[in-house]
C-alpha atoms as a PDB file:
ATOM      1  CA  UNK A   1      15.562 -14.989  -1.732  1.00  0.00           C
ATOM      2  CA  UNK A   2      12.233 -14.051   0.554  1.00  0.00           C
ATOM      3  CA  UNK A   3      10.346 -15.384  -2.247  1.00  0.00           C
ATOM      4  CA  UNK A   4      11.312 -18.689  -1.980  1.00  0.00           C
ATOM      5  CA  UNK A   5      11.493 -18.760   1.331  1.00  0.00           C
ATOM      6  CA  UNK A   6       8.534 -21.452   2.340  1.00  0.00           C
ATOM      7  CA  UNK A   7       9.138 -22.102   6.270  1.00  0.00           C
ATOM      8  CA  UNK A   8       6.023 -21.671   8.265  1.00  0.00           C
ATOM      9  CA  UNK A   9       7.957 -20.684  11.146  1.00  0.00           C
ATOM     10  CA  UNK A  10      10.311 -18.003   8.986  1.00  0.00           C
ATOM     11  CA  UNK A  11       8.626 -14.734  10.899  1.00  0.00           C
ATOM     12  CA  UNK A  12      10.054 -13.080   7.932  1.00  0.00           C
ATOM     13  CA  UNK A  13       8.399 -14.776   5.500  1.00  0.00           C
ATOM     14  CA  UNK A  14       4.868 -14.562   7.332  1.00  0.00           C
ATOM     15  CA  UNK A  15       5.262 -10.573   7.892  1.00  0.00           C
ATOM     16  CA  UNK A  16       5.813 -10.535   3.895  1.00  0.00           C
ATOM     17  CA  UNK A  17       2.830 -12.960   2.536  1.00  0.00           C
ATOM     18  CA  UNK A  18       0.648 -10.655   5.393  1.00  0.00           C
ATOM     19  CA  UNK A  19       1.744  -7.685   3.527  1.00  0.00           C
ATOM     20  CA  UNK A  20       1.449  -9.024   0.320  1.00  0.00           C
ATOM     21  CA  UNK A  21      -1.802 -10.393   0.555  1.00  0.00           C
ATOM     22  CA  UNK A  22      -3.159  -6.715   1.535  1.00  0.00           C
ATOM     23  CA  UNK A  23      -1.021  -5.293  -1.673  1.00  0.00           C
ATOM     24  CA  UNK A  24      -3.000  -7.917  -3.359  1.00  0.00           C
ATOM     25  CA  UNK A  25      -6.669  -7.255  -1.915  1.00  0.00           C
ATOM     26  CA  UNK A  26      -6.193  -3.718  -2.100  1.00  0.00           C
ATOM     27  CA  UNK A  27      -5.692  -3.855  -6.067  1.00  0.00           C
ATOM     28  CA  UNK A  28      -7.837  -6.312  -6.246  1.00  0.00           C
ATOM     29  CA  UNK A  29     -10.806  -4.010  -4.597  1.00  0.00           C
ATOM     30  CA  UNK A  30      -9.498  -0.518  -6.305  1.00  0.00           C
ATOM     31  CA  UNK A  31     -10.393  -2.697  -9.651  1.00  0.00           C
ATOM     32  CA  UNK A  32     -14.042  -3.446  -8.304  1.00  0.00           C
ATOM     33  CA  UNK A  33     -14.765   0.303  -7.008  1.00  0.00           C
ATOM     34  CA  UNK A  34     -13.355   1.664 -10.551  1.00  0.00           C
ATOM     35  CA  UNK A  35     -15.374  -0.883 -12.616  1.00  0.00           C
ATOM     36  CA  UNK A  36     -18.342  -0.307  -9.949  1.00  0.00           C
ATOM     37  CA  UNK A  37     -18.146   3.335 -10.497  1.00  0.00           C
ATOM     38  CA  UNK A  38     -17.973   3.419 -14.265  1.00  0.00           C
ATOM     39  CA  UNK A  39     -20.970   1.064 -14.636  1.00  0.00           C
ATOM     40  CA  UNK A  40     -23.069   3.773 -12.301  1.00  0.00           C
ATOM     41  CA  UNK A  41     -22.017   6.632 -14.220  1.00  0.00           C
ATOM     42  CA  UNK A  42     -22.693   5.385 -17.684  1.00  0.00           C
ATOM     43  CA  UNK A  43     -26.413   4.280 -16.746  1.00  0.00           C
ATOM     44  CA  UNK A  44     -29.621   5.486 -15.424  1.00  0.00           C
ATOM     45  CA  UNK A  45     -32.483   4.784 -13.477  1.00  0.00           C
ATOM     46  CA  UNK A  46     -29.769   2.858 -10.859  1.00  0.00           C
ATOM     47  CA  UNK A  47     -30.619   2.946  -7.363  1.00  0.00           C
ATOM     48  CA  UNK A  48     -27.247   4.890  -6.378  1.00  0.00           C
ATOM     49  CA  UNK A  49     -27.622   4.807  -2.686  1.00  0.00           C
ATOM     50  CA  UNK A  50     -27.690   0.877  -3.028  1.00  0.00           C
ATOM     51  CA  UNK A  51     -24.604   1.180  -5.167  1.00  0.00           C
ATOM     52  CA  UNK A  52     -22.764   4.330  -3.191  1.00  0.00           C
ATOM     53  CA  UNK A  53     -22.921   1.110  -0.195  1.00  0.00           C
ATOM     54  CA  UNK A  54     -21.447  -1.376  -2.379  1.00  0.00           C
ATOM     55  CA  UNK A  55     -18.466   1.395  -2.858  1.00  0.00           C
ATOM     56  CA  UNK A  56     -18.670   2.693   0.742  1.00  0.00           C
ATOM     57  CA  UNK A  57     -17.761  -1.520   1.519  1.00  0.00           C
ATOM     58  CA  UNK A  58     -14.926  -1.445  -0.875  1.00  0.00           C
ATOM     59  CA  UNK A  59     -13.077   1.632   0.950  1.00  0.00           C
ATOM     60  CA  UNK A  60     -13.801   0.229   4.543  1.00  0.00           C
ATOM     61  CA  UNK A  61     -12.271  -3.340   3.115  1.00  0.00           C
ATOM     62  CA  UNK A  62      -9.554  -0.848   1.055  1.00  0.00           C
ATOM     63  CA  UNK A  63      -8.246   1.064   4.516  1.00  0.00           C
ATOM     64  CA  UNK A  64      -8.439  -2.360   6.568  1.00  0.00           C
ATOM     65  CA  UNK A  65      -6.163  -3.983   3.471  1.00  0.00           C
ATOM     66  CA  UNK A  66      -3.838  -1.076   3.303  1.00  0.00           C
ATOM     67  CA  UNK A  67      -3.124  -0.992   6.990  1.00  0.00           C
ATOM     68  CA  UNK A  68      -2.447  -4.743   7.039  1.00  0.00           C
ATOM     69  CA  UNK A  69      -0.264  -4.217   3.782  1.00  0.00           C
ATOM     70  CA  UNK A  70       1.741  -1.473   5.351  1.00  0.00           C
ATOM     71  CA  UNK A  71       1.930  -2.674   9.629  1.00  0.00           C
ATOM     72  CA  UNK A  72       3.155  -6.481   8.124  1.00  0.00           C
ATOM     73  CA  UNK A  73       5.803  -4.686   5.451  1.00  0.00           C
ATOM     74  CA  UNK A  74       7.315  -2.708   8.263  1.00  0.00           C
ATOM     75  CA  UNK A  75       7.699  -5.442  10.935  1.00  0.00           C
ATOM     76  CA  UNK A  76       8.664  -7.478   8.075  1.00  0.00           C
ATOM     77  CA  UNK A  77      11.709  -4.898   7.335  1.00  0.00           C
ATOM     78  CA  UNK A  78      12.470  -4.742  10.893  1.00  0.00           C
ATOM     79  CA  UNK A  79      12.585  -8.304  11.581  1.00  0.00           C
ATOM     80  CA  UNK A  80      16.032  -8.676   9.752  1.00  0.00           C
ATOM     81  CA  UNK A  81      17.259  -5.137   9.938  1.00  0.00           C
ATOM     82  CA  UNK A  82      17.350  -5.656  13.723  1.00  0.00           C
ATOM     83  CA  UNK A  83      19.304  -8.936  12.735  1.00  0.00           C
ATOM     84  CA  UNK A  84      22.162  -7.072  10.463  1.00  0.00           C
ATOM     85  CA  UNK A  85      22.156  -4.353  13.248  1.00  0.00           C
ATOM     86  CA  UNK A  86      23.270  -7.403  15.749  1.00  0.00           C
ATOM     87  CA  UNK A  87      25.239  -9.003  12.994  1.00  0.00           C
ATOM     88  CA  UNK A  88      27.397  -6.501  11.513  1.00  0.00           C
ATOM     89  CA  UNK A  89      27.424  -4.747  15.339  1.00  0.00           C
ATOM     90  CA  UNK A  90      25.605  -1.466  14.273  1.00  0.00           C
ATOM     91  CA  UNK A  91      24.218   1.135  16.513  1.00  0.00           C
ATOM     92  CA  UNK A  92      20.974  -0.209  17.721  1.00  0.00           C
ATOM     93  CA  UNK A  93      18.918   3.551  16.772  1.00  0.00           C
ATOM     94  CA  UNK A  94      15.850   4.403  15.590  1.00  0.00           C
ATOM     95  CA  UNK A  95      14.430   2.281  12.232  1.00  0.00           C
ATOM     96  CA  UNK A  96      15.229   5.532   9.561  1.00  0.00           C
ATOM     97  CA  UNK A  97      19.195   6.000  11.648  1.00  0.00           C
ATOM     98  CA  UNK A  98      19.665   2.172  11.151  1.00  0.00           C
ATOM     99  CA  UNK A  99      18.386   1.519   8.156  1.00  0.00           C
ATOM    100  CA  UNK A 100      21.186   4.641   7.227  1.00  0.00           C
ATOM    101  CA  UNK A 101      23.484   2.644   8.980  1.00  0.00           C
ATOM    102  CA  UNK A 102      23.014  -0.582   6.995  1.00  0.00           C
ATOM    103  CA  UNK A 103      23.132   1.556   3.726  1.00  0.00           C
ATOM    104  CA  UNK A 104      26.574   2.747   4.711  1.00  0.00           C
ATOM    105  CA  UNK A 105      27.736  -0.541   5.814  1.00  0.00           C
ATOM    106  CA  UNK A 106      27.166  -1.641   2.497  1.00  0.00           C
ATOM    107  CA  UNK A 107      28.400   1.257   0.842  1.00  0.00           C
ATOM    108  CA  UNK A 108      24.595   1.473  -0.651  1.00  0.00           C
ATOM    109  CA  UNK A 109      23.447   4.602  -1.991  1.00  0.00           C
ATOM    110  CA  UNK A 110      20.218   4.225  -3.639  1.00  0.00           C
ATOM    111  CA  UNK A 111      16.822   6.517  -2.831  1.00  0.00           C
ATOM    112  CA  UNK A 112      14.906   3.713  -2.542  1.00  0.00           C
ATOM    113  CA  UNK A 113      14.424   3.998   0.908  1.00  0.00           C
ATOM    114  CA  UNK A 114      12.793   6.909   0.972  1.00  0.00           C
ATOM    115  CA  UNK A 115       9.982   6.125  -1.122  1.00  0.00           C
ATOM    116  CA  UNK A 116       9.131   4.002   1.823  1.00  0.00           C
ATOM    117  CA  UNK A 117      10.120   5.851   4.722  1.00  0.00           C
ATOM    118  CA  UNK A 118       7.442   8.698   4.019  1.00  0.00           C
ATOM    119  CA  UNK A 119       4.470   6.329   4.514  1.00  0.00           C
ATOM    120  CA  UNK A 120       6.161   4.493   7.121  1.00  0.00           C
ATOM    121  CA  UNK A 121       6.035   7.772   9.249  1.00  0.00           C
ATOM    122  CA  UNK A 122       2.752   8.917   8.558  1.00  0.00           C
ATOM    123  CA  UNK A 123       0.508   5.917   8.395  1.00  0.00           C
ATOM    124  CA  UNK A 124       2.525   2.895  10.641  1.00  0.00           C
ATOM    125  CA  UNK A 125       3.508   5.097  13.014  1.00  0.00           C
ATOM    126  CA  UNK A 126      -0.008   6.918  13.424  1.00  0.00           C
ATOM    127  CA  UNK A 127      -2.171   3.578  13.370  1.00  0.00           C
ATOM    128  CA  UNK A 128       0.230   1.701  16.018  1.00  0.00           C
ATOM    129  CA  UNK A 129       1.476   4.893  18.206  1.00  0.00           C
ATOM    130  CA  UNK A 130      -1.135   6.763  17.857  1.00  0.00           C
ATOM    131  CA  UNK A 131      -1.922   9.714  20.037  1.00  0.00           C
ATOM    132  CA  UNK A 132      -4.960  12.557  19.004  1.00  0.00           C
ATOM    133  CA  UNK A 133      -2.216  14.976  17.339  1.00  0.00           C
ATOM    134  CA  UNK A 134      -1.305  12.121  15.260  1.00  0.00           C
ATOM    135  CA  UNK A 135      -4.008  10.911  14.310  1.00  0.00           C
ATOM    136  CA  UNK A 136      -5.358  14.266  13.664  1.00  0.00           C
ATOM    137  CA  UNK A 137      -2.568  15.302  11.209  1.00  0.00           C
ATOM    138  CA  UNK A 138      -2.839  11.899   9.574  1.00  0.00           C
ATOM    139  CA  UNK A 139      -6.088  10.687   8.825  1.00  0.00           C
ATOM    140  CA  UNK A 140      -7.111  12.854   6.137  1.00  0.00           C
ATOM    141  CA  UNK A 141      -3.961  12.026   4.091  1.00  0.00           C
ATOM    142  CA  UNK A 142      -4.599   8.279   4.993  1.00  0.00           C
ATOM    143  CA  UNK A 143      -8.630   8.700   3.667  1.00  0.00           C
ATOM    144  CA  UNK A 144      -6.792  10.475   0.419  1.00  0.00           C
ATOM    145  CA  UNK A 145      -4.812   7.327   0.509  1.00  0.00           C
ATOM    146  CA  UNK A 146      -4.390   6.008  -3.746  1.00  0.00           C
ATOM    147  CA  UNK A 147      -3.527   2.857  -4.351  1.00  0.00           C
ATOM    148  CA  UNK A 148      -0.955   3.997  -6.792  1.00  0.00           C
ATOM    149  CA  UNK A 149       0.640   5.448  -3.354  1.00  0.00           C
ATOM    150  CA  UNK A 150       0.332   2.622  -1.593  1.00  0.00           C
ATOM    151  CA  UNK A 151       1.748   0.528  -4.325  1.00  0.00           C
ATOM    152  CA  UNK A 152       4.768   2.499  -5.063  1.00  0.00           C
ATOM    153  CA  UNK A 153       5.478   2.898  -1.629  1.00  0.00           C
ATOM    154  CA  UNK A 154       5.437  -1.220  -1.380  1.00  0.00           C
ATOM    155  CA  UNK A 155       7.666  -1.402  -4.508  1.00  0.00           C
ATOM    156  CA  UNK A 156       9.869   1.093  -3.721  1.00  0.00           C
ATOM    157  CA  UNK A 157      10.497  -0.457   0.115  1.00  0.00           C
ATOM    158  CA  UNK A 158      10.666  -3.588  -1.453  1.00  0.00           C
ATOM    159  CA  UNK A 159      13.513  -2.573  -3.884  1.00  0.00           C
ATOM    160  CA  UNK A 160      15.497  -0.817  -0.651  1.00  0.00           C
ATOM    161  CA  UNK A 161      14.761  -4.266   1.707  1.00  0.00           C
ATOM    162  CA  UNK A 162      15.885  -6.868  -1.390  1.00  0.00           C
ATOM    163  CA  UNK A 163      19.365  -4.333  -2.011  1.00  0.00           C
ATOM    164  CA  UNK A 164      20.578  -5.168   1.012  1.00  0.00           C
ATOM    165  CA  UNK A 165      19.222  -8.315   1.492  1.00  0.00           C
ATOM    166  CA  UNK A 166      21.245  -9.438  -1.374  1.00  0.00           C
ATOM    167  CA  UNK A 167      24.242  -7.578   0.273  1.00  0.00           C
ATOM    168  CA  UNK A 168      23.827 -10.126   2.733  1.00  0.00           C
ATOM    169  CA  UNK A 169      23.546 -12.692   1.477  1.00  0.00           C
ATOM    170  CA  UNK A 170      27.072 -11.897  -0.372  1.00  0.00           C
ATOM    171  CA  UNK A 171      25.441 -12.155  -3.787  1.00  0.00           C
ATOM    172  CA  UNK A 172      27.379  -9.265  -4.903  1.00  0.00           C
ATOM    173  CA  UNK A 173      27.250 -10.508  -8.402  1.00  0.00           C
ATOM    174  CA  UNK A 174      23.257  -8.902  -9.401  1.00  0.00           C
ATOM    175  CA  UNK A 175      22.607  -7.429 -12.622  1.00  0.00           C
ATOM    176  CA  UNK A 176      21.019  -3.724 -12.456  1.00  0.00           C
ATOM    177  CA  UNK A 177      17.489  -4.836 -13.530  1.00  0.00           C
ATOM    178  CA  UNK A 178      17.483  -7.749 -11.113  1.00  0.00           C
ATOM    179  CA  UNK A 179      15.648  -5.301  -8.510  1.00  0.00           C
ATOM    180  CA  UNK A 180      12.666  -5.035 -11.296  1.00  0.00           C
ATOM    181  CA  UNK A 181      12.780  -8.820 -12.411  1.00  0.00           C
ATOM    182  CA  UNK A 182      12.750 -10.164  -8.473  1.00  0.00           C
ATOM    183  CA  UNK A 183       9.763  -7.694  -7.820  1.00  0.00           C
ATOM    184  CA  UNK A 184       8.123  -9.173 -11.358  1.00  0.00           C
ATOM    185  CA  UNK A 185       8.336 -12.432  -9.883  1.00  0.00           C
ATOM    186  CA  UNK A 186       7.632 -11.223  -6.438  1.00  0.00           C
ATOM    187  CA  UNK A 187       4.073 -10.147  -8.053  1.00  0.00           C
ATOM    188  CA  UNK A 188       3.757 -13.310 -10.074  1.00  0.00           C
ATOM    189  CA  UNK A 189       4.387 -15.752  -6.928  1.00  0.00           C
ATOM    190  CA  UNK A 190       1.443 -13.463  -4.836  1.00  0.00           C
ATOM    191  CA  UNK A 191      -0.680 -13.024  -8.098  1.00  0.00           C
ATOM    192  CA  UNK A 192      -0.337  -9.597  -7.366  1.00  0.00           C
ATOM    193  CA  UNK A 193      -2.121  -8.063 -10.561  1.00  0.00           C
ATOM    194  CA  UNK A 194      -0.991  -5.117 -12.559  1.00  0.00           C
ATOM    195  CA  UNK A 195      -2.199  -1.691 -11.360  1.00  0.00           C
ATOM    196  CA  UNK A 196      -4.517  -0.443 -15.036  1.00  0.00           C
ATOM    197  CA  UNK A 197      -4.215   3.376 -15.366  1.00  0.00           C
ATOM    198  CA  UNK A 198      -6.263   6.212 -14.392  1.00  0.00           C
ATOM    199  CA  UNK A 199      -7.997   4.702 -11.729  1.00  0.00           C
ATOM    200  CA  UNK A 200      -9.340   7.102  -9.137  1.00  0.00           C
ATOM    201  CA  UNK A 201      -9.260   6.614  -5.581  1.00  0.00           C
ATOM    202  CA  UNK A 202     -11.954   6.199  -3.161  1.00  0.00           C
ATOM    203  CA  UNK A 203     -12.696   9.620  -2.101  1.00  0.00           C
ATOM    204  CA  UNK A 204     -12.620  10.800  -5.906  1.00  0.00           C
ATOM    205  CA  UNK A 205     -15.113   8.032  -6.468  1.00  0.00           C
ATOM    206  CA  UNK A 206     -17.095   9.370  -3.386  1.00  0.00           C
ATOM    207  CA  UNK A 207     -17.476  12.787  -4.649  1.00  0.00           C
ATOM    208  CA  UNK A 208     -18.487  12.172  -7.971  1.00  0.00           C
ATOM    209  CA  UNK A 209     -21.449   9.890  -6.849  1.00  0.00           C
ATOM    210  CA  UNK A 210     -22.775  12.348  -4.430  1.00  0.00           C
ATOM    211  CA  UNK A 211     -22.478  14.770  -7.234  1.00  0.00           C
ATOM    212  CA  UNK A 212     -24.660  12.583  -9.624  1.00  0.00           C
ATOM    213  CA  UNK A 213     -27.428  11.984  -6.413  1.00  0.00           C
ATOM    214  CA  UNK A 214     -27.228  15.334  -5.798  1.00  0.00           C
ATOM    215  CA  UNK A 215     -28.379  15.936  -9.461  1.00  0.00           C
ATOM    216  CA  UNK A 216     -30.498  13.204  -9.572  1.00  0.00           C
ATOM    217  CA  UNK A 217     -32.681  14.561  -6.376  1.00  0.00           C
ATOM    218  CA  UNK A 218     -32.800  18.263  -7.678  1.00  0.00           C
ATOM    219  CA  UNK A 219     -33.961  16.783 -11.443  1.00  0.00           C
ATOM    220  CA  UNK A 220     -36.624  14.842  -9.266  1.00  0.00           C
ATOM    221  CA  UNK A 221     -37.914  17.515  -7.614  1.00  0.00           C
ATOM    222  CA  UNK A 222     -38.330  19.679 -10.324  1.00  0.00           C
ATOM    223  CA  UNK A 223     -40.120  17.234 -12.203  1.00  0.00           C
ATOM    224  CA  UNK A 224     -42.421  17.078  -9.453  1.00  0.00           C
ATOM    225  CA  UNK A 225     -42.859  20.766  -9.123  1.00  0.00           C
ATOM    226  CA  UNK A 226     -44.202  20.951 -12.766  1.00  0.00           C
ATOM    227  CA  UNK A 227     -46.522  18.440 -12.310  1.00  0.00           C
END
C-alpha cells in the first residue's frame, strides 16, 4: 500500500506526503484560528486588530495549505491512473472519462469518486488553468473554502484512489471497512489529527470579529460623546 511505500524516488509517494502534509497544516491551523477566535470573544479590553492579523495569517497560510493539499492529491491520482490507462490499454480521455473507465474495468461502482471530482473541477482546475472567467466563478467558493470540505473531499478521493489501487494490486480479498481502517492508519502514519466539531471557517471567523470591532468602536465613541 501507498502508505508504506518509502522510496524517495516513488513520484507517487512524494505527490501523496505533499498532499498530506497540507491536509495536515490545514487542520492543524483551522485548530489555532478556532481556539484564537474563542479566546477573543470571551475577553475584553484585547487589542482585536492585533489579533484579527494573527487570524488574517492563519487564512493566508490556510489557502496556501489547501492548494498544496489539493494540486499534490490530484497529480498524485493521475500519476498511476495514467499508468492503469497504459496498462490495462484504456482510452487515454480526460481525468473524470478515465477515471470512469478504470471504475468499469474493475467492475467498481462506488460514489466515492465524486466526492472528489467536485473540488477537483473547481479549485485544481481554476488555480493551474486559470483564465479570468474561472477564476471569477471560483474564488469566492474557494475563500468560503471549510476545512470540513476540504477534508472530506481528501477522504473521500482517497477512498476512490485506494479501491482501485487495491484492484490492482489483485488484492481482491479486502474486508468492507478496510477503506476506513487504511485511511485510520493513513492519518496515524501523517499525524493527521482528528477534525473537533463545530469549528467555523475563516470567513465566519472574519465576520464575527469585525462585528465585535465594529461594536467596540461605536461603544467607544459614545463613551466619549458623554464625556
Amino acid at each position: 500500500m501507498l502508505t508504506a511505500i518509502d522510496k524517495l524516488d516513488d513520484l507517487s509517494y512524494i505527490l501523496y506526503w505533499k498532499s498530506m502534509n497540507g491536509l495536515k497544516n490545514c487542520i492543524d491551523l483551522s485548530h489555532k484560528a478556532n481556539e484564537l477566535y474563542s479566546n477573543i470573544m470571551s475577553r475584553e479590553n484585547i487589542n482585536l486588530f492585533h489579533e484579527r492579523q494573527k487570524l488574517e495569517n492563519y487564512n493566508r497560510e490556510f489557502q496556501s495549505y489547501a492548494i498544496d493539499t489539493i494540486v499534490y492529491f490530484q497529480a498524485m491520482i493521475e500519476v498511476d491512473l495514467n499508468k492503469w490507462v497504459k496498462k490495462y490499454n484504456l482510452p487515454n480521455e480526460s481525468f473524470s472519462k478515465k477515471w470512469k473507465n478504470i471504475q468499469e474495468y474493475f467492475n467498481v461502482e462506488s460514489n466515492y469518486f465524486n466526492g472528489w471530482d467536485k473540488v477537483y473541477k473547481q479549485y485544481r482546475i481554476t488555480f493551474l488553468h486559470a483564465d479570468e472567467e474561472k477564476v471569477e466563478k471560483n474564488i469566492k467558493k474557494f475563500n468560503d473554502l471549510s476545512i470540513y470540505e476540504l477534508y472530506d473531499s481528501i477522504k473521500n478521493g482517497w477512498f476512490a484512489y485506494t479501491e482501485i489501487l487495491y484492484l490492482s494490486l489483485e488484492e481482491n480479498n479486502i474486508r468492507k471497512d478496510s477503506l476506513e481502517e487504511n485511511w485510520k492508519q493513513n492519518k496515524i502514519n501523517q499525524q493527521i489529527d482528528d477534525l473537533k466539531d463545530s469549528l467555523y471557517n475563516f470567513n465566519q471567523i472574519s465576520q464575527e470579529l469585525v462585528s465585535k470591532i465594529t461594536k467596540e468602536v461605536k461603544n467607544s465613541n459614545k463613551e466619549d460623546c458623554n464625556e
